[in-house]
C-alpha atoms as a PDB file:
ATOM      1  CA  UNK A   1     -61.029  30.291  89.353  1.00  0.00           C
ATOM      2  CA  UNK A   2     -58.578  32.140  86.692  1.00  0.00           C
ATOM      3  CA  UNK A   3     -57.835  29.996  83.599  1.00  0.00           C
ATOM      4  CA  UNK A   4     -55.779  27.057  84.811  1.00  0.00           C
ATOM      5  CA  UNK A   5     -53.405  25.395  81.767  1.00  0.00           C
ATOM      6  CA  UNK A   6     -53.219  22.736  83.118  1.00  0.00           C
ATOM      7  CA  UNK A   7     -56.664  21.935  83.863  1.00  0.00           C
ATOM      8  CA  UNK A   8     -57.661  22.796  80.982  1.00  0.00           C
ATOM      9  CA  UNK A   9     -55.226  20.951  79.636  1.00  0.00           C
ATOM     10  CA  UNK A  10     -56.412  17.648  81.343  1.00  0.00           C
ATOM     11  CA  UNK A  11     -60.140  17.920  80.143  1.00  0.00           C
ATOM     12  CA  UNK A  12     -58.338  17.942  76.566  1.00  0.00           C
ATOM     13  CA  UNK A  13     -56.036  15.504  76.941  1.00  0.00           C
ATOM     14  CA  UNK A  14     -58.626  13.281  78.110  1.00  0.00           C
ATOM     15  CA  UNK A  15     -61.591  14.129  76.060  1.00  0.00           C
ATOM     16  CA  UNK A  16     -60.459  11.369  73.102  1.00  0.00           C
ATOM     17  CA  UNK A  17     -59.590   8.571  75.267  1.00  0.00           C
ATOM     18  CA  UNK A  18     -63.332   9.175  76.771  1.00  0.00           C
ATOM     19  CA  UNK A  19     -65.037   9.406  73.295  1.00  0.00           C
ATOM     20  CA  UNK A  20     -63.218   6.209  72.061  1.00  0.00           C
ATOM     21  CA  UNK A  21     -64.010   4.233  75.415  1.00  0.00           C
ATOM     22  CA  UNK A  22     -67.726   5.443  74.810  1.00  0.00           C
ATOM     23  CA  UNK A  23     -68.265   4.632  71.621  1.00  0.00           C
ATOM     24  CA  UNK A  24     -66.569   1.825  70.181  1.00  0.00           C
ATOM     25  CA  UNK A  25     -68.045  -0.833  68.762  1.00  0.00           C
ATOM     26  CA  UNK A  26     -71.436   0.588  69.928  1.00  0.00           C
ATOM     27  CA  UNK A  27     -74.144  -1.207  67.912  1.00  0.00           C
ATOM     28  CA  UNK A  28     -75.791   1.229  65.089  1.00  0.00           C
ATOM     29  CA  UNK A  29     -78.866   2.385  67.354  1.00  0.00           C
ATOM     30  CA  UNK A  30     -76.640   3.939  69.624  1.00  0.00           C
ATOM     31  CA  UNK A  31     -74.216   5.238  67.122  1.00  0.00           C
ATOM     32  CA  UNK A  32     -76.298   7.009  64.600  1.00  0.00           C
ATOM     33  CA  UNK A  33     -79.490   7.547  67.003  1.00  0.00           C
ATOM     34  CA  UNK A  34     -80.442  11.093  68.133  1.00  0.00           C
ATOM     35  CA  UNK A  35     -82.798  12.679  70.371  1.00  0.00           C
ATOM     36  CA  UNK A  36     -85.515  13.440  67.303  1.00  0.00           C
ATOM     37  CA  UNK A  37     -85.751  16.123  65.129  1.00  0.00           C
ATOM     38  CA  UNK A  38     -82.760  17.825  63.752  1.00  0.00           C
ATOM     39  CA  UNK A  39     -80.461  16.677  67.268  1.00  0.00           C
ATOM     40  CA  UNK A  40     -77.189  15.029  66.891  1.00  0.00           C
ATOM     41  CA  UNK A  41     -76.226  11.365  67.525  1.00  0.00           C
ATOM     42  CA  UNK A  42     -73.037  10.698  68.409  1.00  0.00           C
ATOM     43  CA  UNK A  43     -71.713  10.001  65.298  1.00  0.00           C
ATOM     44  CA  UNK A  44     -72.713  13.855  65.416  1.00  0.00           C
ATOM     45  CA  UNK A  45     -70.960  15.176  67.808  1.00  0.00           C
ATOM     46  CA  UNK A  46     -67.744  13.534  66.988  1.00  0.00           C
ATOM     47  CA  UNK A  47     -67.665  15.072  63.453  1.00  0.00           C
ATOM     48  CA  UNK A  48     -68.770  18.234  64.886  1.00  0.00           C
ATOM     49  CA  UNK A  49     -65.737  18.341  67.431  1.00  0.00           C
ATOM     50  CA  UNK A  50     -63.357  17.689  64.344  1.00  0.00           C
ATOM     51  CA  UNK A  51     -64.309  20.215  62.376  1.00  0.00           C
ATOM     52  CA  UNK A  52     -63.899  22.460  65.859  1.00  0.00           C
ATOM     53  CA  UNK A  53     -60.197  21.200  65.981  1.00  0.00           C
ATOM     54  CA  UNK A  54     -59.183  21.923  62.197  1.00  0.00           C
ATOM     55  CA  UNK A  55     -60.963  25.054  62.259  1.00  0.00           C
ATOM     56  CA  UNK A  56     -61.455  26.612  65.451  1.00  0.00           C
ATOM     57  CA  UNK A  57     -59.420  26.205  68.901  1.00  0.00           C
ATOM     58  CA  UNK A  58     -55.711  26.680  67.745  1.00  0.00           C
ATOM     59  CA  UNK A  59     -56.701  28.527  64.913  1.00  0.00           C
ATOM     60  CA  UNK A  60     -58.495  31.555  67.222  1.00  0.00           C
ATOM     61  CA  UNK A  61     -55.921  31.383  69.708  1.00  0.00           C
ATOM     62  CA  UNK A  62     -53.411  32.383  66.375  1.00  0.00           C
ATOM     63  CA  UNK A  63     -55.108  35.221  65.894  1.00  0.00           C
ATOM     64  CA  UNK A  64     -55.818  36.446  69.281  1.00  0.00           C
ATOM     65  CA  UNK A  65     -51.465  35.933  69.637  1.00  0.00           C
ATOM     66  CA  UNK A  66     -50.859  37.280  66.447  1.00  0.00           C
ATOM     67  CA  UNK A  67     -53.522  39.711  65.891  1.00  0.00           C
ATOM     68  CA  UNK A  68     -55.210  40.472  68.896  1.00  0.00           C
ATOM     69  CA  UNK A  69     -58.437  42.460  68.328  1.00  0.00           C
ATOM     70  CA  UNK A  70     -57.649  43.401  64.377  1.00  0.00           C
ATOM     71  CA  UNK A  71     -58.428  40.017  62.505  1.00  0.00           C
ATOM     72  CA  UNK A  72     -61.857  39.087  63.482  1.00  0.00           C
ATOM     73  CA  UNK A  73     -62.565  35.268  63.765  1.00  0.00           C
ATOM     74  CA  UNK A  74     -63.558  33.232  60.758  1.00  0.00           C
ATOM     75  CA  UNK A  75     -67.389  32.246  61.627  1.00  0.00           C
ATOM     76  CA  UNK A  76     -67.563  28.605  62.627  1.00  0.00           C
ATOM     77  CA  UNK A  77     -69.987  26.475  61.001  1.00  0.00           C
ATOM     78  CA  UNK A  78     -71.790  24.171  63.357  1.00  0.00           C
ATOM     79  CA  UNK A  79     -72.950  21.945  61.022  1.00  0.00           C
ATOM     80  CA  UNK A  80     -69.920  21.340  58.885  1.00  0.00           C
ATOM     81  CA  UNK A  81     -69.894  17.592  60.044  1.00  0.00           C
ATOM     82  CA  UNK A  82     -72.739  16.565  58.177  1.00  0.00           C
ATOM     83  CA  UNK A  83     -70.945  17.101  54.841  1.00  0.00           C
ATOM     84  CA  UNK A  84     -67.569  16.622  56.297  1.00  0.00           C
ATOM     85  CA  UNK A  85     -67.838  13.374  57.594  1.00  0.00           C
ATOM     86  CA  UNK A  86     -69.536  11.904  55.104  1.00  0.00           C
ATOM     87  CA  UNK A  87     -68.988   8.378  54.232  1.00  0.00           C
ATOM     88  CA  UNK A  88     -66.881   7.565  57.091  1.00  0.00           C
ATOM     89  CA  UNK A  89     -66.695   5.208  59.969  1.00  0.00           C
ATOM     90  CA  UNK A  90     -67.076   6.054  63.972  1.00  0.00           C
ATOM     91  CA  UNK A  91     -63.601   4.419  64.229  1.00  0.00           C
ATOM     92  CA  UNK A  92     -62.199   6.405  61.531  1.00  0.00           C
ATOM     93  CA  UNK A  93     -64.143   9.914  62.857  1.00  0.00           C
ATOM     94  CA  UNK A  94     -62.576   8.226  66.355  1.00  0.00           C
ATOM     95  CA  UNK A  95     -58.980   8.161  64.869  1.00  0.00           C
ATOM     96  CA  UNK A  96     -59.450  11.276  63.148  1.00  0.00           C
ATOM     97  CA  UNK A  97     -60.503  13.229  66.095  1.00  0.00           C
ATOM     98  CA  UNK A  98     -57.622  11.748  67.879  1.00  0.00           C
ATOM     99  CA  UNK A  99     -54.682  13.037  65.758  1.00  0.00           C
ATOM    100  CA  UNK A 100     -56.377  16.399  65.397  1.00  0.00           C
ATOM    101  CA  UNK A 101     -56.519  16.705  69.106  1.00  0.00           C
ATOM    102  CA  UNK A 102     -52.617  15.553  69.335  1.00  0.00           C
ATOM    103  CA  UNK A 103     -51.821  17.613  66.611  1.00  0.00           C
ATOM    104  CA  UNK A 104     -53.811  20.655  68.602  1.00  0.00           C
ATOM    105  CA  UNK A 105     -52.734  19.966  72.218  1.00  0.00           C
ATOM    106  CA  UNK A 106     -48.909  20.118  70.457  1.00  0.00           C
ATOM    107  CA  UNK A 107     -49.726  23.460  68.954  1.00  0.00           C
ATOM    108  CA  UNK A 108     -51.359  24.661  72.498  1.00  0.00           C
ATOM    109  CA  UNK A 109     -47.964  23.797  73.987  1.00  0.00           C
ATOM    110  CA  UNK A 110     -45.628  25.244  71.671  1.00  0.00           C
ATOM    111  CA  UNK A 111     -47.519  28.250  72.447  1.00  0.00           C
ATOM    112  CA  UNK A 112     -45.338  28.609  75.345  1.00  0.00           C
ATOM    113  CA  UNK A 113     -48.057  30.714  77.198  1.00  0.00           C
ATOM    114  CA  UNK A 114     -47.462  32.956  80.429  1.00  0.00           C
ATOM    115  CA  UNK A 115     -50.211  34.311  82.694  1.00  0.00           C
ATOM    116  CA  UNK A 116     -50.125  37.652  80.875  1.00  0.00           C
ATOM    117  CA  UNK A 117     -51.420  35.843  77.189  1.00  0.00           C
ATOM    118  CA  UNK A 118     -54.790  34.985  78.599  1.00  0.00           C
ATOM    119  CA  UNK A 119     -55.779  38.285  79.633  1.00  0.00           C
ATOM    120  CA  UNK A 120     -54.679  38.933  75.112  1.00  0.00           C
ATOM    121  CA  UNK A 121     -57.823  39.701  73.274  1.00  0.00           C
ATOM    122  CA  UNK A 122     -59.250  38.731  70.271  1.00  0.00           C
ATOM    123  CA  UNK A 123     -62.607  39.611  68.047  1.00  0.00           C
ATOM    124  CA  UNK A 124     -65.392  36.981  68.074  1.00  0.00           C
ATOM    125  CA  UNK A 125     -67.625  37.822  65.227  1.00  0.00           C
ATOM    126  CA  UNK A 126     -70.969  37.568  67.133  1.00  0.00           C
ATOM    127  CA  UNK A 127     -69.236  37.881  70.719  1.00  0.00           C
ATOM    128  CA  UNK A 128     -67.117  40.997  70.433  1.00  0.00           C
ATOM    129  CA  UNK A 129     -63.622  41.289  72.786  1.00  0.00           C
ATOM    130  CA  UNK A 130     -63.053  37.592  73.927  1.00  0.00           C
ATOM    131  CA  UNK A 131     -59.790  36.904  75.963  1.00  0.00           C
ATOM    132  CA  UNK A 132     -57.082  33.902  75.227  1.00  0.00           C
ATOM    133  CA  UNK A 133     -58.058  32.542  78.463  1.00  0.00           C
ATOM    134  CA  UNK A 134     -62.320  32.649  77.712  1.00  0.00           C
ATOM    135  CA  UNK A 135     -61.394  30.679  74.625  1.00  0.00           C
ATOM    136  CA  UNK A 136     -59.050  28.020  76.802  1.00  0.00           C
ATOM    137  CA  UNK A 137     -61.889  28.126  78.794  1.00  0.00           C
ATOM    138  CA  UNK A 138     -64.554  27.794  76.485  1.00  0.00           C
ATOM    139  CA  UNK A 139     -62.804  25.026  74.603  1.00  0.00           C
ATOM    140  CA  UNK A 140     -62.569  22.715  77.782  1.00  0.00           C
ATOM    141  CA  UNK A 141     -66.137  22.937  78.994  1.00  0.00           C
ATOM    142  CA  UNK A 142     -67.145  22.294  75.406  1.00  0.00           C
ATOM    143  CA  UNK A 143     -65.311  18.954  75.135  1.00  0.00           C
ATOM    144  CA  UNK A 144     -67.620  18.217  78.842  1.00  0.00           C
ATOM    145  CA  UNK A 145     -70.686  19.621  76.894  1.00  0.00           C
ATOM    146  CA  UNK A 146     -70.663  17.150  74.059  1.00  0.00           C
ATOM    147  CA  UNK A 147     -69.153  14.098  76.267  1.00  0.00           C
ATOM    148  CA  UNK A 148     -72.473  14.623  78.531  1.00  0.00           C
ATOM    149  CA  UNK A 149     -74.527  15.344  75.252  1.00  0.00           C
ATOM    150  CA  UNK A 150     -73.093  12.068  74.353  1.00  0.00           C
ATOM    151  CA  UNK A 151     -74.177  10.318  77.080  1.00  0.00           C
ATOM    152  CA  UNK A 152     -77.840  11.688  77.117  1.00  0.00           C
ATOM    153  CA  UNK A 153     -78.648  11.286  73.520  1.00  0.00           C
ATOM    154  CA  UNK A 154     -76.943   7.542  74.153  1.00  0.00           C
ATOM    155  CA  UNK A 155     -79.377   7.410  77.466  1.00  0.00           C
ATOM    156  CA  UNK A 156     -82.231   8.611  75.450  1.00  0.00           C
ATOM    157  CA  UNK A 157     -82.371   5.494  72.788  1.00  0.00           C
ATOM    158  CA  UNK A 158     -83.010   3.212  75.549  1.00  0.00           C
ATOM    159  CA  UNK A 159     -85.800   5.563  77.236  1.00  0.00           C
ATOM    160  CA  UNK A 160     -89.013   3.731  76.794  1.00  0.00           C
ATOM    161  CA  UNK A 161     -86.943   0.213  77.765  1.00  0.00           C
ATOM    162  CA  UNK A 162     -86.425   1.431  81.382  1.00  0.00           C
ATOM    163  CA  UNK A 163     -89.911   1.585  82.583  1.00  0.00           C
ATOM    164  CA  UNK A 164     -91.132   2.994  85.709  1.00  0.00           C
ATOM    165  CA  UNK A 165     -86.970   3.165  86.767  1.00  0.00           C
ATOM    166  CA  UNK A 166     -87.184   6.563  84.500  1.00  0.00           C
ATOM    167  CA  UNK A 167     -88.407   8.464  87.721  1.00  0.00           C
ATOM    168  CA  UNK A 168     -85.103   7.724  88.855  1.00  0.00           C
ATOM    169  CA  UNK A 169     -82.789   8.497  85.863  1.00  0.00           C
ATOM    170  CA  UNK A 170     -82.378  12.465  85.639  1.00  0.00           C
ATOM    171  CA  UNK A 171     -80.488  11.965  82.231  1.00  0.00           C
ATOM    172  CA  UNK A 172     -84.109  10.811  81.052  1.00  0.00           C
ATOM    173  CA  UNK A 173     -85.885  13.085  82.279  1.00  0.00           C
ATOM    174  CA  UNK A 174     -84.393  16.813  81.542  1.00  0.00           C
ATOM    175  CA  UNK A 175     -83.205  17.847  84.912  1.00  0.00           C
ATOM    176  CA  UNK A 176     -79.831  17.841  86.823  1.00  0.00           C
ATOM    177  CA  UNK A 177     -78.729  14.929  87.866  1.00  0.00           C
ATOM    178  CA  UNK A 178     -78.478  14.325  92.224  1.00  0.00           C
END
């Protein structure tokens, strides 16, 4: 399937409203718990998408509009969250990540883009040549990476309660689920 706006679109329209029916008022296990190790909780992954909205989506797509394949991409730092968020809330990373999405999705539509922009190119810094429409791409099917990352690491805190049922529960145990 070629790019589709407005699919794409519709995973990030709906990506907050998911997040915040997720994870408020989630008791602290399931907020700040991860999956051992240096893995994210969710309180994780929200930050993490932030910092992707401030700094990445809309800011690429700029550059691949303006630019094309001259101005490489700014690296993005994956783990900016941990400092970033910092002292906050899940409701206030919730709210945050809210009006940075708004804020993006108005951006994406001002944009005002025709077929021919998503073939544009631009210069990821580890990737080489990446298209308009690979990033619109890319950008959707990351927002349904971290919302099932969500869910796992939230599916993984409650692991050992389950019992035998865990034969049952793909989330649980590492393959795809039926």
């Amino acid at each position: 399937m070629r790019i589709d706006l407005a699919s794409a679109t519709a995973v990030l329209e709906r990506t907050p409203r998911t997040l915040r029916t997720l994870l408020t008022n989630l008791p602290e296990p399931l907020e700040r718990g991860n999956e051992g190790g240096e893995s994210w909780s969710p309180y994780d992954i929200l930050g993490h998408l932030i910092h992707g909205e401030r700094t990445d989506w809309i800011p690429r797509m700029r550059i691949i509009l303006e630019h094309g394949e001259s101005q490489t991409f700014e690296p993005f730092d994956r783990f900016a969250q941990f400092e970033e968020s910092r002292g906050k809330g899940l409701d206030d990373l919730l709210a945050e990540f809210e009006a940075q999405r708004t804020r993006s999705l108005t951006a994406l539509g001002a944009f005002d883009l025709q077929p021919a922009d998503f073939e544009k190119t631009g210069r990821h810094p580890e990737l080489g040549a990446v298209t308009l429409g690979e990033l619109l791409a890319t950008w959707a099917v990351h927002d349904l990476s971290h919302i099932s990352q969500t869910a796992r690491v939230m599916a993984r805190q409650l692991d050992t309660e389950v019992g035998p049922w865990r034969a049952y529960l793909p989330i649980l145990a590492g393959r795809p689920t039926d």
